[in-house]
PDB file of N, CA and C in Angstrom:
ATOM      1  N   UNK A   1      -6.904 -40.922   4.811  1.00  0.00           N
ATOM      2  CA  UNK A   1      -7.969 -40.001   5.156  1.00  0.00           C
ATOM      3  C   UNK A   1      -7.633 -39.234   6.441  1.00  0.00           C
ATOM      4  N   UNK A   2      -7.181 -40.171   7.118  1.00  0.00           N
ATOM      5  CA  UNK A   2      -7.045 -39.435   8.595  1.00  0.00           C
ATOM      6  C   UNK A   2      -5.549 -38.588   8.768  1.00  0.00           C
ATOM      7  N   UNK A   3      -4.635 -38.850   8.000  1.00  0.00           N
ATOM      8  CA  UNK A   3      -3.409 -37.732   7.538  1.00  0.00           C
ATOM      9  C   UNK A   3      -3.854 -36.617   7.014  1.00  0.00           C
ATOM     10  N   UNK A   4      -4.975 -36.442   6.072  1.00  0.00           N
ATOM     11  CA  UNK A   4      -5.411 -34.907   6.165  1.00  0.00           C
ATOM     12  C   UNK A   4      -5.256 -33.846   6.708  1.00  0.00           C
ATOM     13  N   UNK A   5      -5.965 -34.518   7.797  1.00  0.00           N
ATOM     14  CA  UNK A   5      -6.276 -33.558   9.208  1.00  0.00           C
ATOM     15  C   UNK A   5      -5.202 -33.332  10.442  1.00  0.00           C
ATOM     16  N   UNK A   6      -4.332 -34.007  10.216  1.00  0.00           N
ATOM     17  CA  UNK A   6      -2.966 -33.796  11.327  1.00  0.00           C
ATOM     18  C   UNK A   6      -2.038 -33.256  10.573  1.00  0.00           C
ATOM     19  N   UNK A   7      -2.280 -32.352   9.184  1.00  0.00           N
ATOM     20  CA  UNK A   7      -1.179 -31.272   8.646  1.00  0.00           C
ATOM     21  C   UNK A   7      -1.648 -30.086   9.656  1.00  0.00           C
ATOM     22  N   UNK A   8      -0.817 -28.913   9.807  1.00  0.00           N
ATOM     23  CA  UNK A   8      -1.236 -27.925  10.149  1.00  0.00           C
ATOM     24  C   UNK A   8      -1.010 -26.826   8.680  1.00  0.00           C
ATOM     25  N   UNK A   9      -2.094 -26.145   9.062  1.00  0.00           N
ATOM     26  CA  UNK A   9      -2.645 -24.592   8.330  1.00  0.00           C
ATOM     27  C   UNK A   9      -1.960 -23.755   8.439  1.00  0.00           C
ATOM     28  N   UNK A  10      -1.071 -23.200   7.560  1.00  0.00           N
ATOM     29  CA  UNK A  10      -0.282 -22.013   7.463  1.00  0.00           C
ATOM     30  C   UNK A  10      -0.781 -20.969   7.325  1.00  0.00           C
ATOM     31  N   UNK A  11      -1.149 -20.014   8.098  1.00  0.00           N
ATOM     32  CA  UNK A  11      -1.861 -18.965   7.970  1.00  0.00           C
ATOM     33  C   UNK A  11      -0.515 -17.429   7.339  1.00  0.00           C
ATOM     34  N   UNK A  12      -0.923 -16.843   6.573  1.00  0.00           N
ATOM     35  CA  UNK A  12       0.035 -16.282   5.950  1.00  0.00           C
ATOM     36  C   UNK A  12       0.033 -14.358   6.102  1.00  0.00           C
ATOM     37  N   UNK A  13      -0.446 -13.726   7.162  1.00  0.00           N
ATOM     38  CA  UNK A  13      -0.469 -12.346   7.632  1.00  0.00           C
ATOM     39  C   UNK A  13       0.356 -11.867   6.608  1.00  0.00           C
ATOM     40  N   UNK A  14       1.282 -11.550   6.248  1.00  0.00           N
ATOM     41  CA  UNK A  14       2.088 -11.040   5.261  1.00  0.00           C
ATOM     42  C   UNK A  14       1.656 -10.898   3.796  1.00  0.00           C
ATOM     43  N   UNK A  15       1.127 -12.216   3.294  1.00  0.00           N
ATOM     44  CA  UNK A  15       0.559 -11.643   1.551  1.00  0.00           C
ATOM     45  C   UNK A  15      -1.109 -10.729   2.077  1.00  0.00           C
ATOM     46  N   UNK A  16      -1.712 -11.240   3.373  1.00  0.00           N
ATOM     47  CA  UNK A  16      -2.884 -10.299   3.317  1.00  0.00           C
ATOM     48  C   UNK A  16      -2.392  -8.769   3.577  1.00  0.00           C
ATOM     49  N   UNK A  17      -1.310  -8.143   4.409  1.00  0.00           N
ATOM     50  CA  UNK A  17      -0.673  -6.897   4.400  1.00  0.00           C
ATOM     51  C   UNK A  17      -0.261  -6.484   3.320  1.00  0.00           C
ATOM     52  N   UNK A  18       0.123  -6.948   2.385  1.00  0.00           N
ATOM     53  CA  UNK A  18       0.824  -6.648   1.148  1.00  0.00           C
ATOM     54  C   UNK A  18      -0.041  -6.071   0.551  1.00  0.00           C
ATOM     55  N   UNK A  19      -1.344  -7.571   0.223  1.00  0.00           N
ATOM     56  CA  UNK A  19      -2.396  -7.004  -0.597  1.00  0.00           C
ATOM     57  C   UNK A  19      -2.993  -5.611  -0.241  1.00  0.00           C
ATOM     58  N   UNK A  20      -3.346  -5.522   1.253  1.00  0.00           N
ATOM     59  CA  UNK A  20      -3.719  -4.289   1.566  1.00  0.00           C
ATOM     60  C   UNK A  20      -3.208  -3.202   1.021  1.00  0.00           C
ATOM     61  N   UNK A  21      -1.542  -3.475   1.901  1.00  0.00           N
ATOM     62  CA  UNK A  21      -0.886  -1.502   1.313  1.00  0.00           C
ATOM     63  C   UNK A  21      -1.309  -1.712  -0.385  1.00  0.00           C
ATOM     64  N   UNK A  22      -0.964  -2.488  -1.055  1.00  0.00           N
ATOM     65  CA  UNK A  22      -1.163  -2.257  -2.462  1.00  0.00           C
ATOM     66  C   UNK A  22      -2.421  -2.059  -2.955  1.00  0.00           C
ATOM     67  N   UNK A  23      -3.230  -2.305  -2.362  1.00  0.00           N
ATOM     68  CA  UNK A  23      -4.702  -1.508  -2.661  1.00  0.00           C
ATOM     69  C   UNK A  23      -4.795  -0.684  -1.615  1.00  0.00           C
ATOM     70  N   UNK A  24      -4.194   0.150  -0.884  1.00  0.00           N
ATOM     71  CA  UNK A  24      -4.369   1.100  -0.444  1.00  0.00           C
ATOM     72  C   UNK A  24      -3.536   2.462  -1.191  1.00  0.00           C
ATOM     73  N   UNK A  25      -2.706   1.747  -1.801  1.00  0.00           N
ATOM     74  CA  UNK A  25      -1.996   2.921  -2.688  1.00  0.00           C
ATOM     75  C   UNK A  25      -2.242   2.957  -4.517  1.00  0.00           C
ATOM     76  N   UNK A  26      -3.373   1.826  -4.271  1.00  0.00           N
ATOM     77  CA  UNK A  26      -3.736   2.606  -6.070  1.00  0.00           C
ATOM     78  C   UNK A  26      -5.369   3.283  -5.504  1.00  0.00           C
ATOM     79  N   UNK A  27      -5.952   2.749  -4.530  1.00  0.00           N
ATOM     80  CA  UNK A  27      -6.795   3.546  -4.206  1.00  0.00           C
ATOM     81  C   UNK A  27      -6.889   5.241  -3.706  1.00  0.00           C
ATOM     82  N   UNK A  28      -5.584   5.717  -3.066  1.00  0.00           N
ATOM     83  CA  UNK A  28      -5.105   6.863  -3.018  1.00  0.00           C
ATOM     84  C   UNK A  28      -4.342   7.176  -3.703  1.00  0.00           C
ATOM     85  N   UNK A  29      -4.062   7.042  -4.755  1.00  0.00           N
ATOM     86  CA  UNK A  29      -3.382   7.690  -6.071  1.00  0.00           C
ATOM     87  C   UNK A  29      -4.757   7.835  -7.134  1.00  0.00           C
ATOM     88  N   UNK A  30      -5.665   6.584  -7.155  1.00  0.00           N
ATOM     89  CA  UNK A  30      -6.897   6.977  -8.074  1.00  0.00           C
ATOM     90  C   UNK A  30      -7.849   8.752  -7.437  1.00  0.00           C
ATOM     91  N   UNK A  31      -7.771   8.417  -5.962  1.00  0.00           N
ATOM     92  CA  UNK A  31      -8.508   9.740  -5.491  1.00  0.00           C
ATOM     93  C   UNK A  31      -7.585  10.998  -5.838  1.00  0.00           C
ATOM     94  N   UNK A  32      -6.634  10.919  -5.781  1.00  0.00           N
ATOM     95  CA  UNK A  32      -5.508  12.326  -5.758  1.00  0.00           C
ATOM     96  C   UNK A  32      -5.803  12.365  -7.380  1.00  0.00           C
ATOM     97  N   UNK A  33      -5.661  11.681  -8.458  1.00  0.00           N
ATOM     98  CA  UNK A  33      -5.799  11.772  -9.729  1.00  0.00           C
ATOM     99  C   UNK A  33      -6.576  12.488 -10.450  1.00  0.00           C
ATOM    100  N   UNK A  34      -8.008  12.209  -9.595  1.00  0.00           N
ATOM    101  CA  UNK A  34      -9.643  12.419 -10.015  1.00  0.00           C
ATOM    102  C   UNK A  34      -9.760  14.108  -9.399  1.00  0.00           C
ATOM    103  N   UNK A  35      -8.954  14.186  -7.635  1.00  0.00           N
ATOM    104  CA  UNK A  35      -9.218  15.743  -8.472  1.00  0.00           C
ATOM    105  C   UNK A  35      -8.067  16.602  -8.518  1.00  0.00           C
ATOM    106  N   UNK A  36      -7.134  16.135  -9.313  1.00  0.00           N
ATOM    107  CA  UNK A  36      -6.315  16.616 -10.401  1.00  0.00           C
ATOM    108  C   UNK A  36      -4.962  17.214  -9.656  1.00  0.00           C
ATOM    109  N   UNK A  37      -4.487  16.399  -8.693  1.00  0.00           N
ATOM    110  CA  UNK A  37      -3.370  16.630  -8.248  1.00  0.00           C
ATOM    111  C   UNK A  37      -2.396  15.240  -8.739  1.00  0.00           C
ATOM    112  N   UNK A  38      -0.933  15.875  -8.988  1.00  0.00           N
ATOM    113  CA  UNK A  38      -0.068  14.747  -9.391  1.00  0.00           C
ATOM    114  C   UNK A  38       0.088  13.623  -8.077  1.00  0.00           C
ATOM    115  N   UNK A  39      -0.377  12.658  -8.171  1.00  0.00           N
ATOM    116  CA  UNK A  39      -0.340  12.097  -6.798  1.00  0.00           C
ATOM    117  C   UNK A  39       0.773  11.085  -6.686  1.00  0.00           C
ATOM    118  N   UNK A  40       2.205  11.378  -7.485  1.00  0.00           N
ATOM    119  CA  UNK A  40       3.559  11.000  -7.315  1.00  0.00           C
ATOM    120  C   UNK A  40       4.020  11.899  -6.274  1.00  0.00           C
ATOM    121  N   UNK A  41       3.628  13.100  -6.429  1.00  0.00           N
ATOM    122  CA  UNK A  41       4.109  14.127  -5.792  1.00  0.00           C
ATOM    123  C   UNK A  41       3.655  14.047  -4.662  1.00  0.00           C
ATOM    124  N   UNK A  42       2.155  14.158  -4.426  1.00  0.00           N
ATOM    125  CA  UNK A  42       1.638  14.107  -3.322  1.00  0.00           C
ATOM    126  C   UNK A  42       1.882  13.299  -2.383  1.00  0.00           C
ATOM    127  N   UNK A  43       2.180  11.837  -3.248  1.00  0.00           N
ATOM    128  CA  UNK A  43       1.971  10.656  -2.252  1.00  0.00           C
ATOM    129  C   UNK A  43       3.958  10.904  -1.422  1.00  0.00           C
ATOM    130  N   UNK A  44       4.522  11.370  -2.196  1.00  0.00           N
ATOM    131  CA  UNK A  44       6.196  11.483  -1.720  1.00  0.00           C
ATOM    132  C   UNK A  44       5.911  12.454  -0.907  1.00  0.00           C
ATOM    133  N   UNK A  45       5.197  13.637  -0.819  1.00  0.00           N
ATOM    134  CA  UNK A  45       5.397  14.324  -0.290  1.00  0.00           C
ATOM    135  C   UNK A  45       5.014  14.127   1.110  1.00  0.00           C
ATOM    136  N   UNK A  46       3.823  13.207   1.635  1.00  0.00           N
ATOM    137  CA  UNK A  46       3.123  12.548   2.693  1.00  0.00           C
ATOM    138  C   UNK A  46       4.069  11.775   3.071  1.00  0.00           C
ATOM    139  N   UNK A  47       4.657  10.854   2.334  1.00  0.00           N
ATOM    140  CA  UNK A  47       5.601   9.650   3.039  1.00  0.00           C
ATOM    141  C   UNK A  47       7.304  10.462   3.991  1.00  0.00           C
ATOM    142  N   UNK A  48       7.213  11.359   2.868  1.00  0.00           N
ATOM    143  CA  UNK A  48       8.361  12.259   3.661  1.00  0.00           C
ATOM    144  C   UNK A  48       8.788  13.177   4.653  1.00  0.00           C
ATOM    145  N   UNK A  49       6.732  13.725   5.007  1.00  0.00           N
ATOM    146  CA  UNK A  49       7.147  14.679   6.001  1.00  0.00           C
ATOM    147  C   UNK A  49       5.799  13.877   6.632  1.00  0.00           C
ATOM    148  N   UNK A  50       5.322  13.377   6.595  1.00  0.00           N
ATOM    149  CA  UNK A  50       4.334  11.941   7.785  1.00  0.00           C
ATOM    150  C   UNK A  50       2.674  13.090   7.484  1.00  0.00           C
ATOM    151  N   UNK A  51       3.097  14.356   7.128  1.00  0.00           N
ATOM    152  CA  UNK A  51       2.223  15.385   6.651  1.00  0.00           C
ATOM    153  C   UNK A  51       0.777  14.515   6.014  1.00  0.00           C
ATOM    154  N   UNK A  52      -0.558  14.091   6.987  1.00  0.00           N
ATOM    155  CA  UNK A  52      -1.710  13.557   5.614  1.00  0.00           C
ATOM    156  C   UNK A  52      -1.731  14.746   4.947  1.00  0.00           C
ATOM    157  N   UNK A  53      -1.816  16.352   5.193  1.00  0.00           N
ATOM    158  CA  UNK A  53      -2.508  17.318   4.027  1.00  0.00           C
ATOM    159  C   UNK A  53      -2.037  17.150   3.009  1.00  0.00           C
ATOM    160  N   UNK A  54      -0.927  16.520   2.435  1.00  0.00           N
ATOM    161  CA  UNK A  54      -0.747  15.986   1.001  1.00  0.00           C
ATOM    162  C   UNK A  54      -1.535  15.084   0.424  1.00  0.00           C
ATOM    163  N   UNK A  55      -2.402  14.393   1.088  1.00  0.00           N
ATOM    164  CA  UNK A  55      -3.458  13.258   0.747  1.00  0.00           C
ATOM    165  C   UNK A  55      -4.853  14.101   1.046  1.00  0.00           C
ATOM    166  N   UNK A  56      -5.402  14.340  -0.444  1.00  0.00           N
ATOM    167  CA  UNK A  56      -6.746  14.664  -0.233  1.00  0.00           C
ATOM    168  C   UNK A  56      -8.074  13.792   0.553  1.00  0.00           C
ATOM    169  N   UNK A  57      -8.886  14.740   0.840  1.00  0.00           N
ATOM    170  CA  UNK A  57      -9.722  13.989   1.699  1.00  0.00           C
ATOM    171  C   UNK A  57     -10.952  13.148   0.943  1.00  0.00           C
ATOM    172  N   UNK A  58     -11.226  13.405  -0.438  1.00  0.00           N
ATOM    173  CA  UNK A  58     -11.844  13.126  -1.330  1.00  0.00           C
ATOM    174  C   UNK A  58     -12.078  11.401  -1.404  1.00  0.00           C
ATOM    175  N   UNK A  59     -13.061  10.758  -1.485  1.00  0.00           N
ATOM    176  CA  UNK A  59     -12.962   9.351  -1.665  1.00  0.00           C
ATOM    177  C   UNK A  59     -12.605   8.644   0.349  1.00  0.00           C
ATOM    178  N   UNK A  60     -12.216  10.009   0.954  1.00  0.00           N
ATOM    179  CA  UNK A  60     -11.275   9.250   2.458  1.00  0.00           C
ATOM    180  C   UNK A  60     -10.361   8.892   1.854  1.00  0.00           C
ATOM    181  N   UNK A  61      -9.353   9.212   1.251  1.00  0.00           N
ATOM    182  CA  UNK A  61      -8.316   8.796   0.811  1.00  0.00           C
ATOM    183  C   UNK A  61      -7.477   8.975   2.005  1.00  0.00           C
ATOM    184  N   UNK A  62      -7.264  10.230   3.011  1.00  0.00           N
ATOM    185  CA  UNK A  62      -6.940  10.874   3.586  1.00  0.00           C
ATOM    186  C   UNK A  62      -7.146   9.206   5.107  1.00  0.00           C
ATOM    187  N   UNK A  63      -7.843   8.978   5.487  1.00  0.00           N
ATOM    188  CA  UNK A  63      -7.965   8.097   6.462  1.00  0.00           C
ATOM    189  C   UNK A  63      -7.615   7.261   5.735  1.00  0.00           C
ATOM    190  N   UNK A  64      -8.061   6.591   4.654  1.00  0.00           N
ATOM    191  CA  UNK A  64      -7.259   5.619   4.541  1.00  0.00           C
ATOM    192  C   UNK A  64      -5.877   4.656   4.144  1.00  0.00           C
ATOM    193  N   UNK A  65      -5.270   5.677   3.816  1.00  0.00           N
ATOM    194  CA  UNK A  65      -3.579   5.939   4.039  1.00  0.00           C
ATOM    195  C   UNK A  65      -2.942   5.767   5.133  1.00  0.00           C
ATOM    196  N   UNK A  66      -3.970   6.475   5.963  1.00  0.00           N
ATOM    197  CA  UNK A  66      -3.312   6.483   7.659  1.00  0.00           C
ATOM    198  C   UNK A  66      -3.702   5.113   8.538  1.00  0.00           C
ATOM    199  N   UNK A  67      -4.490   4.050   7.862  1.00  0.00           N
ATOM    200  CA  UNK A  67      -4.242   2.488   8.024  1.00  0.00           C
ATOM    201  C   UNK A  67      -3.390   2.223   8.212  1.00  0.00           C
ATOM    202  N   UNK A  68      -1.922   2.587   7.215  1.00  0.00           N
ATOM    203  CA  UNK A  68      -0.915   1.773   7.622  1.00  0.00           C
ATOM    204  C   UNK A  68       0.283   3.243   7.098  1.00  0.00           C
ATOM    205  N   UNK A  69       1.510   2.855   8.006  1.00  0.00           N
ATOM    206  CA  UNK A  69       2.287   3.284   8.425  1.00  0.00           C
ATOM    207  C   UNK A  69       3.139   3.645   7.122  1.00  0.00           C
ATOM    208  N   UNK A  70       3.887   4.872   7.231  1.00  0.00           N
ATOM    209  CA  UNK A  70       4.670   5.260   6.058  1.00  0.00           C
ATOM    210  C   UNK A  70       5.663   4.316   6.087  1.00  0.00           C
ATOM    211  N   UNK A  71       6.174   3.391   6.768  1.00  0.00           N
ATOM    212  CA  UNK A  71       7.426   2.804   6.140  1.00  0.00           C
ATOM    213  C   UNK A  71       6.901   1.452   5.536  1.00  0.00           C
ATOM    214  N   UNK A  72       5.521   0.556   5.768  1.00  0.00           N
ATOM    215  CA  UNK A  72       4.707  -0.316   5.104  1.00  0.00           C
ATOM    216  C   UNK A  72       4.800   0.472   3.868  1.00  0.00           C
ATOM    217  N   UNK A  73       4.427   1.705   2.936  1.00  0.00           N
ATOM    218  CA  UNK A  73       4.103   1.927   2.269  1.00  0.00           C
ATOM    219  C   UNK A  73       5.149   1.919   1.088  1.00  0.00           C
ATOM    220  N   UNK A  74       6.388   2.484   2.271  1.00  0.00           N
ATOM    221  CA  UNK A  74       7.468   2.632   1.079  1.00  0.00           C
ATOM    222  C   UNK A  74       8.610   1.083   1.081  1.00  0.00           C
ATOM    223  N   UNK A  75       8.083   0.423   2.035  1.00  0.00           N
ATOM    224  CA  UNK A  75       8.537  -1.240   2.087  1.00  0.00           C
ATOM    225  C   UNK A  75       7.849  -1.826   0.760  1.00  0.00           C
ATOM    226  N   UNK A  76       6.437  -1.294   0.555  1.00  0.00           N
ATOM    227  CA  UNK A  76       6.005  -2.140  -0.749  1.00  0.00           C
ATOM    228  C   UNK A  76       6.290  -1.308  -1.920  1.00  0.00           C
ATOM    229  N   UNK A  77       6.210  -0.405  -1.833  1.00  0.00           N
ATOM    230  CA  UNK A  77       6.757   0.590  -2.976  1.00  0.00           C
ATOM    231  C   UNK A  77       8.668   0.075  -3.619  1.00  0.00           C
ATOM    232  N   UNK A  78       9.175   0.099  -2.849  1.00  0.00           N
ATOM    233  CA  UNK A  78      10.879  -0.350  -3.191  1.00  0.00           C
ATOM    234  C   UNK A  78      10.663  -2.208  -3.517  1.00  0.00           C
ATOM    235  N   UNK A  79       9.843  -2.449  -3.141  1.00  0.00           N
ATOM    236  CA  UNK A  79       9.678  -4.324  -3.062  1.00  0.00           C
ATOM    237  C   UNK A  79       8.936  -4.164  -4.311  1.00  0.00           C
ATOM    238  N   UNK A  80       7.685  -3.562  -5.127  1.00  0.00           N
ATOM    239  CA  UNK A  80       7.228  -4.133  -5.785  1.00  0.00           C
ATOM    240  C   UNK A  80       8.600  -3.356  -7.447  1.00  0.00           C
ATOM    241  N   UNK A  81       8.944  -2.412  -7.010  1.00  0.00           N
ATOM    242  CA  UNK A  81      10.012  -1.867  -8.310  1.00  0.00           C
ATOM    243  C   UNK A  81      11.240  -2.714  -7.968  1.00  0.00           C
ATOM    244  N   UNK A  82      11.631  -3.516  -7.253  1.00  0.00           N
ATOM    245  CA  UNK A  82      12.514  -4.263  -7.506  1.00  0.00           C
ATOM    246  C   UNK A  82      12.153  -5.349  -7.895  1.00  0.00           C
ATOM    247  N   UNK A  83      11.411  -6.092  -7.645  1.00  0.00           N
ATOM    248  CA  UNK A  83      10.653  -7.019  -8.548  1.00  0.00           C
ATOM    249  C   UNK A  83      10.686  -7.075  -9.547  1.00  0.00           C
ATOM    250  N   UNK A  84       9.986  -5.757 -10.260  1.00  0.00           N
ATOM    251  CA  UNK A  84       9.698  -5.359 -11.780  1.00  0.00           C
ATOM    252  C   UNK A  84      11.125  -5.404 -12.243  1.00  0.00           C
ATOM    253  N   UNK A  85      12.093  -4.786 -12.059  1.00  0.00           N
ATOM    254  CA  UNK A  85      13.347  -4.095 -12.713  1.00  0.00           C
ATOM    255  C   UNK A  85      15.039  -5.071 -12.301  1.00  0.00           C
ATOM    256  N   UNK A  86      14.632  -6.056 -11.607  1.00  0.00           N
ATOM    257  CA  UNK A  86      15.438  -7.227 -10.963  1.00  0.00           C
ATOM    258  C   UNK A  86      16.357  -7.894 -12.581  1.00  0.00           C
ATOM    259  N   UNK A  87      15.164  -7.925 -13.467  1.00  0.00           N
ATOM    260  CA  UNK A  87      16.146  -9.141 -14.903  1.00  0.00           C
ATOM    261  C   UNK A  87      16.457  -8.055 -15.416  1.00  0.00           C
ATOM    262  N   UNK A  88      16.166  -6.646 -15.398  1.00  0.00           N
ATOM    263  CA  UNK A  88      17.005  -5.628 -16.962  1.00  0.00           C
ATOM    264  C   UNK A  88      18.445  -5.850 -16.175  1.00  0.00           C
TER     265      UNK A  88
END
């Protein structure tokens, strides 16, 4: 009983960042979608020139992109397609 309590708690900052950018980038791809911009384009075009006016303001998509940093974005972007495409 009393070994329980003398493990320590791994607190894990990293899968809660992850989760974030990754719901921060289907949430700004759903807003760019809805009003009818390709938001592959858009969203490359923001990550490449740091430019938000490629991110509509619609939904705050626009602020909330700018949460986290273009290289978080394209760290999970290259991490989650290598994942996917790792066994072909």
């Amino acid at each position: 009983m009393g070994d329980k309590f003398n493990l320590t708690m791994k607190f894990n900052l990293e899968k809660d960042k992850e989760k974030q950018v990754k719901d921060i980038i289907i949430e700004v791809h759903k807003s760019l979608e809805e009003k009818g911009y390709n938001p592959i384009n858009q969203m490359i075009g923001y990550i490449l020139s740091g430019d938000p006016t490629y991110i509509t303001n619609y939904n705050e998509a626009r602020s909330i992109i700018r949460k986290i940093e273009r290289d978080e974005l394209l760290e999970e972007l290259l991490k989650t397609y290598l994942e996917k495409n790792r066994s072909e």
